[in-house]
PDB file of N, CA and C in Angstrom:
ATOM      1  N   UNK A   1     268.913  22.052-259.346  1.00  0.00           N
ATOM      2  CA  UNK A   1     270.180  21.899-260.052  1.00  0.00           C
ATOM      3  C   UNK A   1     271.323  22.556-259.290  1.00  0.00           C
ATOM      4  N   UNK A   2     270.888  23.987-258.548  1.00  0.00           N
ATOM      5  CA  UNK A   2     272.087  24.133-257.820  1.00  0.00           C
ATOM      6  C   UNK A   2     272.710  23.233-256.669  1.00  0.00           C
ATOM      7  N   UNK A   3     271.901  21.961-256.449  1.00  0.00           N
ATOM      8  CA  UNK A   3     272.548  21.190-255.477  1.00  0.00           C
ATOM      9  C   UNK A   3     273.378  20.226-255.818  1.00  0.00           C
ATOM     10  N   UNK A   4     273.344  20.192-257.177  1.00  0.00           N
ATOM     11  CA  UNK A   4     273.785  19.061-257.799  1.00  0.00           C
ATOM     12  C   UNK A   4     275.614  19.580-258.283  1.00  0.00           C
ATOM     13  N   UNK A   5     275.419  21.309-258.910  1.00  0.00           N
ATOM     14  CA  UNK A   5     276.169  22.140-258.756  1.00  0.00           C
ATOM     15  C   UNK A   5     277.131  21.998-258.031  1.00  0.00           C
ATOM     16  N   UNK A   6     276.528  22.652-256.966  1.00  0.00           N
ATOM     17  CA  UNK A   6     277.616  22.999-255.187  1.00  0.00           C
ATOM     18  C   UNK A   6     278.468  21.064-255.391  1.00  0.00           C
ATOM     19  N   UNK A   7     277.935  20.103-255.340  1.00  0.00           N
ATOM     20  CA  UNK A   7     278.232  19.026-255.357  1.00  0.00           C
ATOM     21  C   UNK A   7     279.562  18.937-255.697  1.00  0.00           C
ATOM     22  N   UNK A   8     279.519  19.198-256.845  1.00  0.00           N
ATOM     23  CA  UNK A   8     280.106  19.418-257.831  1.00  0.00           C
ATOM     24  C   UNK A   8     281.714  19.995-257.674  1.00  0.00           C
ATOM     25  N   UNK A   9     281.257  20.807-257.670  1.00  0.00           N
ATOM     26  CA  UNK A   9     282.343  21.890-256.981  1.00  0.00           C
ATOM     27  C   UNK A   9     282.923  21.387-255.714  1.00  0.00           C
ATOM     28  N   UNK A  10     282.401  20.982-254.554  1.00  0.00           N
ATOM     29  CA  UNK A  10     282.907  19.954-253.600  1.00  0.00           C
ATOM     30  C   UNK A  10     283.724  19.343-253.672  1.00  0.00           C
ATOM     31  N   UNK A  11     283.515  18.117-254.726  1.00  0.00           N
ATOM     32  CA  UNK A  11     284.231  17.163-255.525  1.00  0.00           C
ATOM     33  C   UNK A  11     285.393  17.631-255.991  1.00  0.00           C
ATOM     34  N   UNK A  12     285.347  18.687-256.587  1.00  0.00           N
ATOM     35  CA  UNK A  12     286.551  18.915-257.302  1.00  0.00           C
ATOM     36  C   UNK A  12     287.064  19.839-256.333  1.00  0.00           C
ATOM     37  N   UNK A  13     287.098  20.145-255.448  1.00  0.00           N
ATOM     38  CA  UNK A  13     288.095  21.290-254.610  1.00  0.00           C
ATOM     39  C   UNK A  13     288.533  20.451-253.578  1.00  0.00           C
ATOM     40  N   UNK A  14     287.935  19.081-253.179  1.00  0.00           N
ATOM     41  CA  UNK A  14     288.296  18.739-252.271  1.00  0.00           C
ATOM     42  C   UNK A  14     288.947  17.598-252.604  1.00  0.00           C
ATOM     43  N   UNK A  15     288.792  17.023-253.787  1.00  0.00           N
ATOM     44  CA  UNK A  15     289.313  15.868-254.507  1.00  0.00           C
ATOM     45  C   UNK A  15     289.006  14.128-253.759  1.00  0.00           C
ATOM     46  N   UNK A  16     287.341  14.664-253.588  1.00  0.00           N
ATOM     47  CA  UNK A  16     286.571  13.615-253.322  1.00  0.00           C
ATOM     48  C   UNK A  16     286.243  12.693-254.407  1.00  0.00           C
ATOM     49  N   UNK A  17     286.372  12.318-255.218  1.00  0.00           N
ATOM     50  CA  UNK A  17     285.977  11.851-256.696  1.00  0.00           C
ATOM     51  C   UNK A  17     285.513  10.483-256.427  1.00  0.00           C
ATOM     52  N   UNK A  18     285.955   9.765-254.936  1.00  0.00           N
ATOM     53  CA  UNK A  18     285.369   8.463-254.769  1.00  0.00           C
ATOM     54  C   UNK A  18     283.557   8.306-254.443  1.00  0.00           C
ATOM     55  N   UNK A  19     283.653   9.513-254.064  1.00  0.00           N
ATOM     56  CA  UNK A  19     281.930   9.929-253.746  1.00  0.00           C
ATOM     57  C   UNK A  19     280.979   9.541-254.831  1.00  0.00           C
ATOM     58  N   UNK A  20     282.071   9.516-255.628  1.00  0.00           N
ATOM     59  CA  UNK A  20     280.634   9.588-257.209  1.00  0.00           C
ATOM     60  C   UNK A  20     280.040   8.783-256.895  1.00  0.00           C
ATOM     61  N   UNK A  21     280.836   7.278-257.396  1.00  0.00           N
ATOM     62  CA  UNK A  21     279.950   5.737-257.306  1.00  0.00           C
ATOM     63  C   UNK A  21     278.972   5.446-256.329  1.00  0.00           C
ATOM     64  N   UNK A  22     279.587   5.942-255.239  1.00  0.00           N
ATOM     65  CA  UNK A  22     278.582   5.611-254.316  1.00  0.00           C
ATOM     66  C   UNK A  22     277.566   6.337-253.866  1.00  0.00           C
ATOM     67  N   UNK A  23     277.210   7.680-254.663  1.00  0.00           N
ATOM     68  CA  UNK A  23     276.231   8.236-254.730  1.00  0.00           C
ATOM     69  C   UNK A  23     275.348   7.899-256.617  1.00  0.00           C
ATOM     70  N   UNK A  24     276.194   7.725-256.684  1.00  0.00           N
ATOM     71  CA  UNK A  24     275.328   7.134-258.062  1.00  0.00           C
ATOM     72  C   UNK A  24     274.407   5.237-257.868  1.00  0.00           C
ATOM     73  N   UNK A  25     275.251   4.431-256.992  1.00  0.00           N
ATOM     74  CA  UNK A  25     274.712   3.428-256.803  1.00  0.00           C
ATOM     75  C   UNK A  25     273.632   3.595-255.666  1.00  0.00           C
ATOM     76  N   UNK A  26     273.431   4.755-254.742  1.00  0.00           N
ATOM     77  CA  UNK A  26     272.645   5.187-253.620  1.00  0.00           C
ATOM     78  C   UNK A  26     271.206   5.149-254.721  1.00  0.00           C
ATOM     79  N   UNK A  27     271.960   6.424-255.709  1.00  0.00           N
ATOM     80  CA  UNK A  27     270.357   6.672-256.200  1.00  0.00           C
ATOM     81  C   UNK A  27     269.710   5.634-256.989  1.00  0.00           C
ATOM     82  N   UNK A  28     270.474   4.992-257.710  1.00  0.00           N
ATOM     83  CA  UNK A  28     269.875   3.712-258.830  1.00  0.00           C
ATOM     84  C   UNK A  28     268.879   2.770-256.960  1.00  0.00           C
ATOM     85  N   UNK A  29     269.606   2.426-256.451  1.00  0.00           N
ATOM     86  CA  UNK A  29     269.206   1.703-255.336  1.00  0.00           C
ATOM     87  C   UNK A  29     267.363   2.103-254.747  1.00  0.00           C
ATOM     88  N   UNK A  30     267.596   3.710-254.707  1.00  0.00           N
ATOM     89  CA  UNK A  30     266.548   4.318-253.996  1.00  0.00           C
ATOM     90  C   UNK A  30     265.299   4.370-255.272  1.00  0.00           C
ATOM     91  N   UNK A  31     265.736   4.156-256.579  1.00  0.00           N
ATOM     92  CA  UNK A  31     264.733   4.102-257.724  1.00  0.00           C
ATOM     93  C   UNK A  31     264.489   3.135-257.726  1.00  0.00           C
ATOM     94  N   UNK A  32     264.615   1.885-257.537  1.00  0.00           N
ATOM     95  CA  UNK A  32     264.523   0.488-257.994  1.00  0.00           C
ATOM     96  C   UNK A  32     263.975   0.644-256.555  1.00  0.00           C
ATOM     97  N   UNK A  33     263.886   0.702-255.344  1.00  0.00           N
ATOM     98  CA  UNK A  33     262.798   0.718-254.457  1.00  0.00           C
ATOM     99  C   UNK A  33     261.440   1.317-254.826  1.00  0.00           C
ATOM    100  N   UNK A  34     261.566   2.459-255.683  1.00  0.00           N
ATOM    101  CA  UNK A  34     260.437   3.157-255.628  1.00  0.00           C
ATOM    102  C   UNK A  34     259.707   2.754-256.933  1.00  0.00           C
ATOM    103  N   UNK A  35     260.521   2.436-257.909  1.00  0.00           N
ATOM    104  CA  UNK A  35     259.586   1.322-259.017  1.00  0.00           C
ATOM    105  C   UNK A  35     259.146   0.071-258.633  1.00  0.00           C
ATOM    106  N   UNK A  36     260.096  -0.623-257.896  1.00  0.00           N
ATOM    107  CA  UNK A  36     259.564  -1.993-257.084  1.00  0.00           C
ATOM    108  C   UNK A  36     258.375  -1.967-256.776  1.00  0.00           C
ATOM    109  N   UNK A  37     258.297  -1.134-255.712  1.00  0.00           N
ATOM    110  CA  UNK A  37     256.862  -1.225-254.984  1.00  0.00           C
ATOM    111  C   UNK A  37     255.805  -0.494-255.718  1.00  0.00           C
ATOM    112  N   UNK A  38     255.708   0.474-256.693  1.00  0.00           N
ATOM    113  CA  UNK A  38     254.770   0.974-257.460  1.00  0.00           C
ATOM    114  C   UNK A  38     254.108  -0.097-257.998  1.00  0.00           C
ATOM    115  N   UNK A  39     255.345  -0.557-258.779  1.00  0.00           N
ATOM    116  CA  UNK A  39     254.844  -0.981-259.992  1.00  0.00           C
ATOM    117  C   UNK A  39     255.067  -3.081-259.438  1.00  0.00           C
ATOM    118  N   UNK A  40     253.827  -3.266-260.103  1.00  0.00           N
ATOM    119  CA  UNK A  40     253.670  -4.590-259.826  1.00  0.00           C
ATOM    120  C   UNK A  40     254.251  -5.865-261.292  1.00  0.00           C
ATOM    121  N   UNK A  41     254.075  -5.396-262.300  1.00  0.00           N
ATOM    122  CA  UNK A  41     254.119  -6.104-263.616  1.00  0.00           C
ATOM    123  C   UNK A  41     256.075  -6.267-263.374  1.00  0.00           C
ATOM    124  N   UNK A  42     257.048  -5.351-262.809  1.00  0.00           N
ATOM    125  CA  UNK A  42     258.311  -4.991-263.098  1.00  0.00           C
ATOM    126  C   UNK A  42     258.615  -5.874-262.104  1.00  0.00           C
ATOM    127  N   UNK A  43     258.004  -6.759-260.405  1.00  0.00           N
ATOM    128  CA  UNK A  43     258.695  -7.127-259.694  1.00  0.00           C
ATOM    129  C   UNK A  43     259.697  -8.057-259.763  1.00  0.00           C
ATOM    130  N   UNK A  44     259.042  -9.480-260.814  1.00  0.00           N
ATOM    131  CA  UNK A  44     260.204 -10.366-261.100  1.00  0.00           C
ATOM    132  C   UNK A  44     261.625  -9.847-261.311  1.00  0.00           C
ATOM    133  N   UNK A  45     261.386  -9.071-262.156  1.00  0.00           N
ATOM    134  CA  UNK A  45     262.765  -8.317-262.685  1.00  0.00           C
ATOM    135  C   UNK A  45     263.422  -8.190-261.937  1.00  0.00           C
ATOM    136  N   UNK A  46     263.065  -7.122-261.014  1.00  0.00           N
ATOM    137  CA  UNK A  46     263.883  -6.629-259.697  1.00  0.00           C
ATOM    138  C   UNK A  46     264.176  -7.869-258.760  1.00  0.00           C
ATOM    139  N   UNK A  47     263.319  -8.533-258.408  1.00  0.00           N
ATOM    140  CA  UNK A  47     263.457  -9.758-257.776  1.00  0.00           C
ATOM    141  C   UNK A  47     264.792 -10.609-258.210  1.00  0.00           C
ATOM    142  N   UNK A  48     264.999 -10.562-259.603  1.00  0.00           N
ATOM    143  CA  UNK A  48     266.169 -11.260-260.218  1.00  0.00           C
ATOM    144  C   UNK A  48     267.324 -11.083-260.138  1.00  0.00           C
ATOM    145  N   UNK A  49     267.466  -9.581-259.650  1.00  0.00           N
ATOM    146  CA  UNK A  49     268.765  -8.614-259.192  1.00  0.00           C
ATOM    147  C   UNK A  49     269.193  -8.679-258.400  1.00  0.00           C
ATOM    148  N   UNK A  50     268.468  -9.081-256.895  1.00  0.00           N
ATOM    149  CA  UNK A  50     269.006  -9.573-255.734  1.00  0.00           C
ATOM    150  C   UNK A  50     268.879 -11.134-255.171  1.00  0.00           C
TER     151      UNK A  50
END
């Protein structure tokens, strides 16, 4: 949590605020890889998204 923290604080001192989205769409991205390939029953789904 403190990394998420410091982040945080980054953001707001440096008045990066465009960072969010594209660290929020990084991680959705990097989960939907890692459920993809786990999980077999979920692929259509994902398949449907791209």
């Amino acid at each position: 949590m403190d990394i998420l923290k410091e982040f945080w604080e980054f953001l707001k001192i440096r008045k990066k605020f465009w960072l969010l989205p594209i660290l929020v769409m990084l991680i959705l991205i990097i989960g939907l890889a890692i459920f993809g390939g786990a999980a077999g029953p979920l692929s259509p789904f994902i398949y449907a998204l791209f």
